[in-house]
N, C-alpha and C. Protein backbone atom coordinates (compact mmCIF):
# COMPACT_ATOMS: atom_id res chain seq x y z
N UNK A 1 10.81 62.96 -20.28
CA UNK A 1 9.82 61.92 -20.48
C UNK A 1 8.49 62.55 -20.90
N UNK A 2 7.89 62.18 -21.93
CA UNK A 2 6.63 62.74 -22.79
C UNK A 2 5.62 61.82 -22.10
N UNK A 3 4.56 62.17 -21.76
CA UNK A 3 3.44 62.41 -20.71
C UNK A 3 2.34 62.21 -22.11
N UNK A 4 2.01 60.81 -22.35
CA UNK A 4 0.87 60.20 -23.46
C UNK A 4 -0.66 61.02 -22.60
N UNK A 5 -1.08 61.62 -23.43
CA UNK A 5 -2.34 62.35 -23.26
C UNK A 5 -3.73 61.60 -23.09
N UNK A 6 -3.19 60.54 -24.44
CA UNK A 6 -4.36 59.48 -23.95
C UNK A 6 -4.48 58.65 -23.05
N UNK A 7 -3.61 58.48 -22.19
CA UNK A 7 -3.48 56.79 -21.09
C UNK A 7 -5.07 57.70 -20.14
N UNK A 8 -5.47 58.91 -19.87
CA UNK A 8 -6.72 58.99 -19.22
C UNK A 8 -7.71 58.35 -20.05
N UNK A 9 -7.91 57.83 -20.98
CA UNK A 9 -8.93 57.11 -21.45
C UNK A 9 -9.05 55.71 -21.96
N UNK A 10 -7.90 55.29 -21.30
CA UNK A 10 -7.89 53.29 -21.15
C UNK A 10 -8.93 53.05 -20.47
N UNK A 11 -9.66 51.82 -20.97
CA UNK A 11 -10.63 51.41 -19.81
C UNK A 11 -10.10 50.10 -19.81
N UNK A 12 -10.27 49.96 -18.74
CA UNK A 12 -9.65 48.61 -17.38
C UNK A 12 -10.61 48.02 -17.04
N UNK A 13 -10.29 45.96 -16.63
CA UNK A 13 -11.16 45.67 -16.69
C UNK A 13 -11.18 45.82 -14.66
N UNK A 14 -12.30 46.10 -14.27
CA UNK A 14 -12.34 46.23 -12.50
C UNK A 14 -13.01 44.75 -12.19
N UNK A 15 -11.80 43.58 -11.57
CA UNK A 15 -12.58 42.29 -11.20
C UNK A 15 -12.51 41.56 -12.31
N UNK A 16 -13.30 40.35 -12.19
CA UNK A 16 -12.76 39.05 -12.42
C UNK A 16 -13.08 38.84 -13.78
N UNK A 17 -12.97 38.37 -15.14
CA UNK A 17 -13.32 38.89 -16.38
C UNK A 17 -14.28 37.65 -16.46
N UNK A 18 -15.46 38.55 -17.12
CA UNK A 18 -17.17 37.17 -17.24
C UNK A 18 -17.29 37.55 -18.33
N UNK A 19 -17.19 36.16 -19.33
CA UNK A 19 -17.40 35.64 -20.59
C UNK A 19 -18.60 34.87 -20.76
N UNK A 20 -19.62 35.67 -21.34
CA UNK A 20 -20.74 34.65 -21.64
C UNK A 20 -20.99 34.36 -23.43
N UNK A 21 -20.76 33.21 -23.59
CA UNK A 21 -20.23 32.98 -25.13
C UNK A 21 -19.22 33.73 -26.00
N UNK A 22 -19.05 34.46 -26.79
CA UNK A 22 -18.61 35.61 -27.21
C UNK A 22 -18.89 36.68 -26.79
N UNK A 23 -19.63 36.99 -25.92
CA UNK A 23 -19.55 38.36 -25.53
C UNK A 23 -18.99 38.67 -24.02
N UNK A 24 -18.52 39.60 -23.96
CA UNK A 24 -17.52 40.09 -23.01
C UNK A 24 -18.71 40.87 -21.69
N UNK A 25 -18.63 40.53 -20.53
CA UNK A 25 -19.81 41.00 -19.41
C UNK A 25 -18.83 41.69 -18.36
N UNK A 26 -17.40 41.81 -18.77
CA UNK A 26 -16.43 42.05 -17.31
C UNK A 26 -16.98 43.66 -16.80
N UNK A 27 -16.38 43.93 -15.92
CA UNK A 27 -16.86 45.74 -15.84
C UNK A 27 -15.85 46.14 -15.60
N UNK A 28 -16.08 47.33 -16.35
CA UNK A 28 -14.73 48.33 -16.42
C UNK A 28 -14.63 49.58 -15.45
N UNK A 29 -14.14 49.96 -15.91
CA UNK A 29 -13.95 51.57 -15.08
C UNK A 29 -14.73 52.40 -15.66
N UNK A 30 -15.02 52.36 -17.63
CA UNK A 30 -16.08 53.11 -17.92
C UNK A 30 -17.50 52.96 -17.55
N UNK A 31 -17.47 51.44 -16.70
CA UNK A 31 -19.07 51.41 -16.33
C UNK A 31 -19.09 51.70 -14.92
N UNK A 32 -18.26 51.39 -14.42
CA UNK A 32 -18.48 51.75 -13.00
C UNK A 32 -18.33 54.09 -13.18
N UNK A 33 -18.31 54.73 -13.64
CA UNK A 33 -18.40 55.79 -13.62
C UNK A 33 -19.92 56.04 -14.23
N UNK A 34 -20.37 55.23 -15.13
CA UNK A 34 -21.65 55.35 -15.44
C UNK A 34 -22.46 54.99 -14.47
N UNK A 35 -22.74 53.85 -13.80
CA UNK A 35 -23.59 53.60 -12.60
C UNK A 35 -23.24 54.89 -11.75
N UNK A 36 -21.98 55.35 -11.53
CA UNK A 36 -21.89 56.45 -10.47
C UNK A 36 -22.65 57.64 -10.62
N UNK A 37 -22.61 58.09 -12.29
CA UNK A 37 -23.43 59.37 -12.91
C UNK A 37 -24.74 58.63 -12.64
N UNK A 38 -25.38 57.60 -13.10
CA UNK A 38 -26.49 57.64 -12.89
C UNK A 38 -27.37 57.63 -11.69
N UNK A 39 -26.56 57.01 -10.89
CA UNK A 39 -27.17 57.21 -9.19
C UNK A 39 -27.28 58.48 -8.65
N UNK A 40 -25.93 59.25 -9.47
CA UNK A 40 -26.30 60.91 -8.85
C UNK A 40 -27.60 61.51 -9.27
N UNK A 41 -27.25 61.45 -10.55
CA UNK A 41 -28.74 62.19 -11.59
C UNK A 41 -29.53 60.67 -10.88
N UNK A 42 -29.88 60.19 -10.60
CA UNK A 42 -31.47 59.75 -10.12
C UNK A 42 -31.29 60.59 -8.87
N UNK A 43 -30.43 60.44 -7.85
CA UNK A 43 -30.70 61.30 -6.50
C UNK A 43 -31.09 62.55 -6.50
N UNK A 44 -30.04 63.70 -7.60
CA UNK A 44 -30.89 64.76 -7.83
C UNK A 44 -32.32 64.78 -7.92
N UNK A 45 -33.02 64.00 -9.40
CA UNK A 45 -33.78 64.16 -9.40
C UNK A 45 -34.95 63.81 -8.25
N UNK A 46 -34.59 62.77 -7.75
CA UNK A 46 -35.33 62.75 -6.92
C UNK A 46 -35.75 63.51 -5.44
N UNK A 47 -34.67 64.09 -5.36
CA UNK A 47 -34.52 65.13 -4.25
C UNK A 47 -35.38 66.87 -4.95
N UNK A 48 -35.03 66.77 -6.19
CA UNK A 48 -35.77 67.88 -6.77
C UNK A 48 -37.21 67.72 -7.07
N UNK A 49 -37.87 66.75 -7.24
CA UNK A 49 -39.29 66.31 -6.91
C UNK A 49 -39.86 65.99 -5.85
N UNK A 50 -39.11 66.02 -4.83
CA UNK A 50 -39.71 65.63 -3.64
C UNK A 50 -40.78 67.02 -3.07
N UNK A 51 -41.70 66.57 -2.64
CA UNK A 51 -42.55 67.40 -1.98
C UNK A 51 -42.12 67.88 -0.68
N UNK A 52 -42.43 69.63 -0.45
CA UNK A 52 -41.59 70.34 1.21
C UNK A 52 -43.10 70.09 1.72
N UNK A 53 -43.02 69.19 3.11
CA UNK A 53 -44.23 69.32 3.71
C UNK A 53 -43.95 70.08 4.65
């Protein structure tokens, strides 16, 4: 059985699918990994600006 290389880069919809006119609002798996990167990189940064009192 041959093992498709691409199925790691389907994005899925995560939850209930929201249609506002023609455009598509559902969230996927590629956004929920983006909110995840971005909460890290804000925490870094913010932990790396913080002042040592």
């Amino acid at each position: 059985m041959a093992i498709n290389p691409m199925h790691q880069f389907e994005v899925y919809r995560i939850g209930p699918e929201i249609n506002l006119g023609t455009v598509n609002l559902s969230f996927t798996n590629a956004s929920l990994f983006m909110i995840i990167s971005a909460i890290t990189i804000l925490f870094l940064l913010f932990l790396g600006t913080k002042k040592n009192y």
